[in-house]
C-alpha atoms as a PDB file:
ATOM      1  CA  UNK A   1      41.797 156.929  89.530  1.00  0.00           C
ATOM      2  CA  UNK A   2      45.329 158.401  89.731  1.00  0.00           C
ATOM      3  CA  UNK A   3      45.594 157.373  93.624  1.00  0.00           C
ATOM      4  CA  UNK A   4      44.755 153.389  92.293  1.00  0.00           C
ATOM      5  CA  UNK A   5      47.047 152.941  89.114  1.00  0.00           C
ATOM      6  CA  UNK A   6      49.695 153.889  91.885  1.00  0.00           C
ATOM      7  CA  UNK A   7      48.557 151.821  94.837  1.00  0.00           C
ATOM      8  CA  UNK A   8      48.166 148.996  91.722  1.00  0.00           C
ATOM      9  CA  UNK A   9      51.865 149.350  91.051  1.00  0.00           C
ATOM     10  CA  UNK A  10      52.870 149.416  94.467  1.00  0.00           C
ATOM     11  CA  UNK A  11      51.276 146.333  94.849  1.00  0.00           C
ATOM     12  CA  UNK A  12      52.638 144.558  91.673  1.00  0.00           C
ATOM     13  CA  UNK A  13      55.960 146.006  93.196  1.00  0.00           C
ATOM     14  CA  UNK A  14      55.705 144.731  96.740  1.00  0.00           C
ATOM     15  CA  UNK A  15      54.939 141.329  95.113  1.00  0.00           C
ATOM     16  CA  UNK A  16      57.646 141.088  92.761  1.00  0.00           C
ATOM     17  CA  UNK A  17      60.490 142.032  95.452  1.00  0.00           C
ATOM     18  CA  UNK A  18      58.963 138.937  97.057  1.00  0.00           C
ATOM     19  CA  UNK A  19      58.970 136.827  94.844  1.00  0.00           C
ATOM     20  CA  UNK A  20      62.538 136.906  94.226  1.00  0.00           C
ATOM     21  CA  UNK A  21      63.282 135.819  98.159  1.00  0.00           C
ATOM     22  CA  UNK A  22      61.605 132.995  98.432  1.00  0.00           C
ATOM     23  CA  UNK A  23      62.015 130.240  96.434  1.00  0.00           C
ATOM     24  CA  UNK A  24      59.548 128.161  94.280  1.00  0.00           C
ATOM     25  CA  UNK A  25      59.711 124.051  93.984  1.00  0.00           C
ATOM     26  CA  UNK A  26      60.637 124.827  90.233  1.00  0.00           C
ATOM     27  CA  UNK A  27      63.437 127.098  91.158  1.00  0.00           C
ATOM     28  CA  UNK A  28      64.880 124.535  93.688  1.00  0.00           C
ATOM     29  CA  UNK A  29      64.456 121.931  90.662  1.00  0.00           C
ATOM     30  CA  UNK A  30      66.236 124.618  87.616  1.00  0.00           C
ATOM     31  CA  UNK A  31      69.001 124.960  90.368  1.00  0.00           C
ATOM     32  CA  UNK A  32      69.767 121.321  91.364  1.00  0.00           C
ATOM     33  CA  UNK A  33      69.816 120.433  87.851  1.00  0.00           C
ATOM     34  CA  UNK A  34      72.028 123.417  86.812  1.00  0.00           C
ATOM     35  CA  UNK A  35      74.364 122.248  89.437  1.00  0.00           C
ATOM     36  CA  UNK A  36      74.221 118.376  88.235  1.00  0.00           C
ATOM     37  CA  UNK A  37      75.300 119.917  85.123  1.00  0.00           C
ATOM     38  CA  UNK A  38      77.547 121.831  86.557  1.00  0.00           C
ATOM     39  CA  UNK A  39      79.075 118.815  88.080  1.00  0.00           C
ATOM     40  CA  UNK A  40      79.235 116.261  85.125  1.00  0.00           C
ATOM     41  CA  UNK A  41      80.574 119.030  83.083  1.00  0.00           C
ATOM     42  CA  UNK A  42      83.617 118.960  85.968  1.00  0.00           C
ATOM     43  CA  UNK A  43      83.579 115.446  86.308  1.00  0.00           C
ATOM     44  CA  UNK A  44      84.011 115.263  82.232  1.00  0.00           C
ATOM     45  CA  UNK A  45      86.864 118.209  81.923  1.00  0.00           C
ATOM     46  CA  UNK A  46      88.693 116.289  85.041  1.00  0.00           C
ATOM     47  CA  UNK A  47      88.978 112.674  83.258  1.00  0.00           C
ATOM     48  CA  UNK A  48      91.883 112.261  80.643  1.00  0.00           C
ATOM     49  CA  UNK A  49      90.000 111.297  78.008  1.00  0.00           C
ATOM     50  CA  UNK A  50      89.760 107.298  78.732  1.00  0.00           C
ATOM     51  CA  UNK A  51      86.658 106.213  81.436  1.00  0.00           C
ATOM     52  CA  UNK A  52      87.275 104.162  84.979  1.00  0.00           C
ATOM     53  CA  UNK A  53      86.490 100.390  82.732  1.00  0.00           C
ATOM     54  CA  UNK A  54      89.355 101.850  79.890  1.00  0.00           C
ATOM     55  CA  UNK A  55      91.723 102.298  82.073  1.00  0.00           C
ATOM     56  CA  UNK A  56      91.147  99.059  84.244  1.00  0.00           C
ATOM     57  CA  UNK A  57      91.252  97.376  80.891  1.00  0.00           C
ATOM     58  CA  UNK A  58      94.371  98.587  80.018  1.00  0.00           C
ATOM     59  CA  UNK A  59      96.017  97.769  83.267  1.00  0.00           C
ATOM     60  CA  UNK A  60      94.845  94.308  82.914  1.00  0.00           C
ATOM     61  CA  UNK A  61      96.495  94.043  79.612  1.00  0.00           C
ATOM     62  CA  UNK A  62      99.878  95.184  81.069  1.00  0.00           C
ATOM     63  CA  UNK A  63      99.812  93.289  83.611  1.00  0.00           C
ATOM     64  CA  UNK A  64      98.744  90.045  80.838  1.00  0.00           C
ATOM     65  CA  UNK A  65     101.790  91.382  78.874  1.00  0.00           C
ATOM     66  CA  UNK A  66     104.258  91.483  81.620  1.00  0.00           C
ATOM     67  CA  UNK A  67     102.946  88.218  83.067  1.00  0.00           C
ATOM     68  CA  UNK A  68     103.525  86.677  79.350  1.00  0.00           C
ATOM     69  CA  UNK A  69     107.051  88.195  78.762  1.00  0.00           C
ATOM     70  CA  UNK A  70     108.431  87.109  82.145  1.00  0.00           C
ATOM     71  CA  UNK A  71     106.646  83.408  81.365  1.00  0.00           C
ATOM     72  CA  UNK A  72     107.995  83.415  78.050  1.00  0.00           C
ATOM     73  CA  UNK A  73     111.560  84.530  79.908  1.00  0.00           C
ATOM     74  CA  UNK A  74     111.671  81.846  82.437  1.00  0.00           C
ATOM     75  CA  UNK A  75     110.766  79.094  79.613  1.00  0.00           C
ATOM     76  CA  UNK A  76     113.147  79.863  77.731  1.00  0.00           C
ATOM     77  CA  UNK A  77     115.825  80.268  81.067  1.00  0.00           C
ATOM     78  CA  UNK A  78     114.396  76.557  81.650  1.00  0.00           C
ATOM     79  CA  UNK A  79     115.396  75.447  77.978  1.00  0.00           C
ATOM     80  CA  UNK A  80     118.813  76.799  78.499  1.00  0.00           C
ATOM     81  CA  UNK A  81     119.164  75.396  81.958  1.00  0.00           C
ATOM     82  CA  UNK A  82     118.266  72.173  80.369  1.00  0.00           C
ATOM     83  CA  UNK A  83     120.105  72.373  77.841  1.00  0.00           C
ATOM     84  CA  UNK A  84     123.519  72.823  79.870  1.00  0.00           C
ATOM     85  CA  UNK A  85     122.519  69.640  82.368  1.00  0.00           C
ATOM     86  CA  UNK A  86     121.877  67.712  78.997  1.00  0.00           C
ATOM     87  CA  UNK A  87     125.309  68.975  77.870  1.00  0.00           C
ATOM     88  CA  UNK A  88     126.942  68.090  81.241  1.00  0.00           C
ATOM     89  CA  UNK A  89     125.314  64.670  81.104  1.00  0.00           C
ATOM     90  CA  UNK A  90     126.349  63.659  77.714  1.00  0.00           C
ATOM     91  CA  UNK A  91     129.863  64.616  78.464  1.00  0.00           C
ATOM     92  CA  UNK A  92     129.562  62.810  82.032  1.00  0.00           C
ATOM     93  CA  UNK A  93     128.421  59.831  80.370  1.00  0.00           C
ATOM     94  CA  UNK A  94     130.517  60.061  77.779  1.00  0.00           C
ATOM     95  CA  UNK A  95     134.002  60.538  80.098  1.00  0.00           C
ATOM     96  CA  UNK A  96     132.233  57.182  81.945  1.00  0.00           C
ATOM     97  CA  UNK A  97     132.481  55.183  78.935  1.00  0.00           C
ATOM     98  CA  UNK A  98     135.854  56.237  78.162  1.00  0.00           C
ATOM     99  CA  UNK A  99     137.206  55.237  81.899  1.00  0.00           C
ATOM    100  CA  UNK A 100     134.709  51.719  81.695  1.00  0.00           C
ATOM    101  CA  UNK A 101     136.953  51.750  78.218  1.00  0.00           C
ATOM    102  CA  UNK A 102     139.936  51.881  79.407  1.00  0.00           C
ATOM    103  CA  UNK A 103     139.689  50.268  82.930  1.00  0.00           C
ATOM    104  CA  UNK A 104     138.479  47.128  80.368  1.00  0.00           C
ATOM    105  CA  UNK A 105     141.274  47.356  78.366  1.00  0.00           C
ATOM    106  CA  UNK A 106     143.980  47.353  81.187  1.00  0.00           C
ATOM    107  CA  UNK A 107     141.783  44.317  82.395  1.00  0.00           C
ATOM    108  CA  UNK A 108     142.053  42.442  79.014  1.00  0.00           C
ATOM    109  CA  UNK A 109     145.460  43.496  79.166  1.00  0.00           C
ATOM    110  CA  UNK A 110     146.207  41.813  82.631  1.00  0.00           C
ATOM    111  CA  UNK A 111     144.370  38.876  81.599  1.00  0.00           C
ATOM    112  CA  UNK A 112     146.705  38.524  78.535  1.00  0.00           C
ATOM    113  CA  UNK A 113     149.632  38.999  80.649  1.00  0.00           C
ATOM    114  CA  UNK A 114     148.715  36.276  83.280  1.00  0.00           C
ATOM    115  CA  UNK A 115     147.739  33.539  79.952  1.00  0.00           C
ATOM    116  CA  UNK A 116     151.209  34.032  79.052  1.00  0.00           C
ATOM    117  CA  UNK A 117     153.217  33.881  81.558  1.00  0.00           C
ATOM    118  CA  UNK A 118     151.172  30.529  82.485  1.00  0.00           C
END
């Protein structure tokens, strides 16, 4: 009986050491997910805090902000640029109706020259 408790634990021995070689479908399984784990947990530690549609929305509010301030810059470049051709009209007009003025005056002047001399 001594002879098959030993050939019993051989046995149990021999099949142990071989079951740690090869590999069962549940083993493959525990170790693909331990290294999808593994993975997210890298992915996770690697990102700054703010996920892929975060950041794209804050880039397209920047870019909406920049676009606004340089609209908001050119409107108001377009006020003053029409203000100054305003400016330069009014005074254009203005020096007009000073020289139609004057050029009428000489003319009524002339006019009241030539009825008296007649």
């Amino acid at each position: 009986m001594k002879w098959t408790k030993y050939l019993a634990l051989a046995t149990i021995l021999v099949l142990l050491v071989g079951c740690g070689k090869d590999e069962g479908n549940a083993e493959k399984a525990g170790a693909a997910i331990d290294s999808a784990v593994d993975r997210a947990r890298d992915a996770i530690e690697d990102m700054d805090g703010d996920g892929p549609m975060e950041d794209a929305g804050e880039a397209i509010d920047d870019a909406y902000s920049a676009a606004k301030e340089t609209t908001a810059d050119v409107l108001a470049s377009a006020k003053e640029d029409g203000t100054k051709a305003l400016d330069s009209a009014k005074a254009s007009s203005q020096q007009l109706l000073d020289d139609v003025a004057k050029k009428a005056e000489e003319t009524r002047l002339k006019a009241k020259a030539a009825m008296e001399k007649d």
